[in-house]
Protein backbone atom coordinates (compact mmCIF):
# COMPACT_ATOMS: atom_id res chain seq x y z
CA UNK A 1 96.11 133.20 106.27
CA UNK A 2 93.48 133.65 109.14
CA UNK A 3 92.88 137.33 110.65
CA UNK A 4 94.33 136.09 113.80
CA UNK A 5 97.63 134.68 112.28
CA UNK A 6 97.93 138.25 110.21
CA UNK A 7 97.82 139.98 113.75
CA UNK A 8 100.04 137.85 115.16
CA UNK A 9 102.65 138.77 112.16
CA UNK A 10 102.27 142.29 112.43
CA UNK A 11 102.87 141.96 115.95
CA UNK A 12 106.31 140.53 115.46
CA UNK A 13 107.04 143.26 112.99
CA UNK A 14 106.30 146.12 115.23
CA UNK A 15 107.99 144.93 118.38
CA UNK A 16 110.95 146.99 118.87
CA UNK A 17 114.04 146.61 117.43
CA UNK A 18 117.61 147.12 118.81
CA UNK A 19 119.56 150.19 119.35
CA UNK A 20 119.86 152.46 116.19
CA UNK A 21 123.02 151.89 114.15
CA UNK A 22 125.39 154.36 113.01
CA UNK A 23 124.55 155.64 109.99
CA UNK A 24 126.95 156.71 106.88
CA UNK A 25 126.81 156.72 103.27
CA UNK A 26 128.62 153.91 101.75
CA UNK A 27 129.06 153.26 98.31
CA UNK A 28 131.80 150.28 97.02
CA UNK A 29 132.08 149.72 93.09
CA UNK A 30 133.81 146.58 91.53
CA UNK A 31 134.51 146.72 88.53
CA UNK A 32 135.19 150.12 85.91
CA UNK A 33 132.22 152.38 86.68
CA UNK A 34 133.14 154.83 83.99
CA UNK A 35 132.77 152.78 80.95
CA UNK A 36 130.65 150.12 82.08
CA UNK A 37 127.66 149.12 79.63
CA UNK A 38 125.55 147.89 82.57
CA UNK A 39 125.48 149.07 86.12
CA UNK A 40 124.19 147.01 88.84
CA UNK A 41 122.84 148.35 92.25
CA UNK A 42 122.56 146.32 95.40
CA UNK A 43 120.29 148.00 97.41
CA UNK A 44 120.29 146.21 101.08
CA UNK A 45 117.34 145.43 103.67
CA UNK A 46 117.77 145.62 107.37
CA UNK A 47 120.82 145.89 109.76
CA UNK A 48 123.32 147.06 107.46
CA UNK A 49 125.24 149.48 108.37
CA UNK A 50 128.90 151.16 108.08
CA UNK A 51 130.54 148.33 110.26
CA UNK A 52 128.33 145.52 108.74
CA UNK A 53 128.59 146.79 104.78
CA UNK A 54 131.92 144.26 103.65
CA UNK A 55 129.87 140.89 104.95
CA UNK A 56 126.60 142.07 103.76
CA UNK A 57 125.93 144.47 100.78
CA UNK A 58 129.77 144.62 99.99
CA UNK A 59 129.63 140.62 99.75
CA UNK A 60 126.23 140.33 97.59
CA UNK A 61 127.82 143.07 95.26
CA UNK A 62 131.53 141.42 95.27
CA UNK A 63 129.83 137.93 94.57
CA UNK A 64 127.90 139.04 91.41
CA UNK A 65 130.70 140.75 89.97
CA UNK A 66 132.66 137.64 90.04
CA UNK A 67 130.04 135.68 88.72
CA UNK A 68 129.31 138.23 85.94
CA UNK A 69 133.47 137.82 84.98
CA UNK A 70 132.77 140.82 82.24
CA UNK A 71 134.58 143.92 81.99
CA UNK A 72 131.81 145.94 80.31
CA UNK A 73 129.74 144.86 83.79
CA UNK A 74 130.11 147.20 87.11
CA UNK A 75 128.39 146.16 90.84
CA UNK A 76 127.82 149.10 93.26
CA UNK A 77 127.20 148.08 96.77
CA UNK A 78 124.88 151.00 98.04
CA UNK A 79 124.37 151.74 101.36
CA UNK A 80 122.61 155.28 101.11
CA UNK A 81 119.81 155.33 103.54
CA UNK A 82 119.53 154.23 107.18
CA UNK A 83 118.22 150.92 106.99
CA UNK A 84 116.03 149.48 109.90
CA UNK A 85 117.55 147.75 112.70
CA UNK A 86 116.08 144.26 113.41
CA UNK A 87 112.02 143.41 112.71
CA UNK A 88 110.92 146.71 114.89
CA UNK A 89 108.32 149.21 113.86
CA UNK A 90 110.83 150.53 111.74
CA UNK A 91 111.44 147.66 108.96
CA UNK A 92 107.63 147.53 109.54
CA UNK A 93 107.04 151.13 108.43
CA UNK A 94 107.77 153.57 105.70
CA UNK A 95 109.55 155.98 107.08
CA UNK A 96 112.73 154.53 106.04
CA UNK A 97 112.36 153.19 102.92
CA UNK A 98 110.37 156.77 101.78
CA UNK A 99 113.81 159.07 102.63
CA UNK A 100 116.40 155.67 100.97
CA UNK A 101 113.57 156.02 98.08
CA UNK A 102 115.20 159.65 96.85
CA UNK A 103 118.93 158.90 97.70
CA UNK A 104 118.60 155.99 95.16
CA UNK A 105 116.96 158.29 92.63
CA UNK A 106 118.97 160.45 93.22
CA UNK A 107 122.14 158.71 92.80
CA UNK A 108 120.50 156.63 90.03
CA UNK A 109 120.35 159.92 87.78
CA UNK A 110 124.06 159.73 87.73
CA UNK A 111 125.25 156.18 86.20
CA UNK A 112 126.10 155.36 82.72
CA UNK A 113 124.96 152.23 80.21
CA UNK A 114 121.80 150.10 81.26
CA UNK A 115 120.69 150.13 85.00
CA UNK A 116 119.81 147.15 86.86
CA UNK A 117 118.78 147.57 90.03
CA UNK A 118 118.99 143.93 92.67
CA UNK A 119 116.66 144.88 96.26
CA UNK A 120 117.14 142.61 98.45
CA UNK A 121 114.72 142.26 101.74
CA UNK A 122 113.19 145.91 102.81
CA UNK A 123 115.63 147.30 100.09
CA UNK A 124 112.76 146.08 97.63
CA UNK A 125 110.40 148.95 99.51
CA UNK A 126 112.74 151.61 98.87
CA UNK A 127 113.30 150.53 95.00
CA UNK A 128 109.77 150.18 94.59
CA UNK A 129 109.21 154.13 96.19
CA UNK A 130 111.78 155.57 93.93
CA UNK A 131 110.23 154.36 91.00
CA UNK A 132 113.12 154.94 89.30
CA UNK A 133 113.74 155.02 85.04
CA UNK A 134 115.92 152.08 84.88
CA UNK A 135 116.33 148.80 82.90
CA UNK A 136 115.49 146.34 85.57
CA UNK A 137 114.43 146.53 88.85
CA UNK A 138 114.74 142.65 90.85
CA UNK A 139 112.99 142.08 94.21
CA UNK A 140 114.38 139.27 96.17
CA UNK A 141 113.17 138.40 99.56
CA UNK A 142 110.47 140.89 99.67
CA UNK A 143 108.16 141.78 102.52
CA UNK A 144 106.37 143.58 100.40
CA UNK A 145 106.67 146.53 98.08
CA UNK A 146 103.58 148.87 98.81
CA UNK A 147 103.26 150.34 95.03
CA UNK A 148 101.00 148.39 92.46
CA UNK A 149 103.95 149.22 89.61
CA UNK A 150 107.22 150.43 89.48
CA UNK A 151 107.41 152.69 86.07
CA UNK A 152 108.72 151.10 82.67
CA UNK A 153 111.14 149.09 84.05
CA UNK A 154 111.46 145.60 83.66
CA UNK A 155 110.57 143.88 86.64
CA UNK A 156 111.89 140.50 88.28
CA UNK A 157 110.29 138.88 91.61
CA UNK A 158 112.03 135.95 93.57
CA UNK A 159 111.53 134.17 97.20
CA UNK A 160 113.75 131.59 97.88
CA UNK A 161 112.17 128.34 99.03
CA UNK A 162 113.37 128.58 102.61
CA UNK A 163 113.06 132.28 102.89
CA UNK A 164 110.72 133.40 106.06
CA UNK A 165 109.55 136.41 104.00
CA UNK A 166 106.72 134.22 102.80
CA UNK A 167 105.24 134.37 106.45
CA UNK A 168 104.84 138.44 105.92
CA UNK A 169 101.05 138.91 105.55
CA UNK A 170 100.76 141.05 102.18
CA UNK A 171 98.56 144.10 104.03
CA UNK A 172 98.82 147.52 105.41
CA UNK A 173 97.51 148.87 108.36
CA UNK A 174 98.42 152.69 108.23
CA UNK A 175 101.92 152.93 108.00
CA UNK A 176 102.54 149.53 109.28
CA UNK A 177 103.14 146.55 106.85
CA UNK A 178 104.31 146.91 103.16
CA UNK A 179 100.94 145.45 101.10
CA UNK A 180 101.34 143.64 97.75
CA UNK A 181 104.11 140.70 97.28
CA UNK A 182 105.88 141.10 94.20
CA UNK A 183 105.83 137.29 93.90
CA UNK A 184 102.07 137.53 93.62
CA UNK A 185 100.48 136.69 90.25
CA UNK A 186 98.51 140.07 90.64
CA UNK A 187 101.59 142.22 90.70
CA UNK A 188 102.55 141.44 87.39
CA UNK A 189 106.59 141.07 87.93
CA UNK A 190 108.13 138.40 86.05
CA UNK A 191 108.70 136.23 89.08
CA UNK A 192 111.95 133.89 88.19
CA UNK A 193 113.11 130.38 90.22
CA UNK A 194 116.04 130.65 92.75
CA UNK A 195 115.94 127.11 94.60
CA UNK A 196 115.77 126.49 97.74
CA UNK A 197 117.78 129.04 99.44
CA UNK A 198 117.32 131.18 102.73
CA UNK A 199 116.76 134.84 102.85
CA UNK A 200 120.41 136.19 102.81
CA UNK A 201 121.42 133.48 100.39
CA UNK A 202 120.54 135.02 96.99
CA UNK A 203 124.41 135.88 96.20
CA UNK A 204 125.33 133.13 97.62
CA UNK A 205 128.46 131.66 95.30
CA UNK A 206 127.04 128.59 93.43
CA UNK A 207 123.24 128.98 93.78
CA UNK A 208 120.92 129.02 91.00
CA UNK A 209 119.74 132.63 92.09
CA UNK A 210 123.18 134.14 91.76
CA UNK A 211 123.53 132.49 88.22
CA UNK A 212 119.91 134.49 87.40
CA UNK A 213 121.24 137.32 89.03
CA UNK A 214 124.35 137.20 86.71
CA UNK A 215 122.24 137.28 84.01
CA UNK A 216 120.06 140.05 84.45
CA UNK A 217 122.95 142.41 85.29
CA UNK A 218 123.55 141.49 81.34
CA UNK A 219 120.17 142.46 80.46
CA UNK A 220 119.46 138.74 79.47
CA UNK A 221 116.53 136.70 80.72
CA UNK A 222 117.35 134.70 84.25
């Protein structure tokens, strides 16, 4: 990509977004959290909030769990952060992602059995900045993840054919832009085929990504 088109992305991503959304902690589990063997989190990307979390985080995490169709296998729909609203200088920036990076951590720290963490979007920036000690960590629709590892966790990369993610130009300027793809060779993830889907299409019900998805929350290959 030339210099000029990388500009011209950047300036997309820092025009200003909408008004700020309410923000609230919201946290949905399906399935028995208590005994469950593996624990998957959904972390979201941008413009999710309180009124938005059933059609959005609540349905990726509601999806998997029926595709999964195990009892040993719980799906949290986490909405612990203030995610950014719309492609402003926000889901362009760190800030964000850095203070959702230690509430996941945090509430990481406190689940039972294997952890599997799904980030979807800008949710992949705050996964990466927890760095936390899980069993898999999945980026899906990334714009980027601005850490050159993330710990001893197994790590899974996917961009959907038809996702505009893979217009983000992989830099950082500052504080704006998120740097290295996970999809990229270079970053090392283990960067698994989900068709040719559309950014908010990876739980999608009949897809070949939510059939990879339901295996990694399993601790199986996708």
């Amino acid at each position: 990509m030339s210099k000029i088109a990388l500009v011209a992305a950047l300036l997309v991503l820092v025009t200003p977004g909408g008004d700020v959304a309410p923000f609230g902690v919201k946290v949905a589990v399906y399935g028995g959290l208590a005994g469950a063997a593996h624990v998957v989190v959904v972390v979201p990307g941008s413009d999710v909030d309180s009124s938005r979390f059933d059609v959005t985080v609540g349905r990726m995490a509601r999806s998997l769990h029926a595709a999964v169709g195990r009892d040993d296998v719980a799906v949290v729909a986490w909405l612990g952060y203030r995610t950014p609203s719309g492609l402003g200088v926000d889901a362009a920036g760190g800030r964000l992602a850095r203070a959702g990076a230690v509430a996941l951590g945090e509430y990481v720290r406190t689940l039972p059995g294997s952890v599997h963490l799904m980030c979807h979007s800008y949710g992949s920036v705050v996964c990466a900045l927890a760095r936390p000690s899980v069993d898999d960590v999945v980026f899906l629709g990334s714009p980027g993840v601005r850490v050159d590892s993330v710990g001893s966790a197994r790590v899974w990369a996917a961009r959907g054919g038809r996702d505009w993610t893979r217009w983000v130009p992989s830099v950082r300027l500052g504080d704006l832009g998120h740097g290295v793809d996970p999809v990229d060779p270079a970053f090392g993830a283990r960067v698994f085929d989900v068709g040719d889907i559309e950014h908010d299409e990876y739980f999608r019900e009949g897809t070949v990504s939510l059939r990879a998805l339901g295996r990694i929350a399993v601790g199986a290959a996708p």
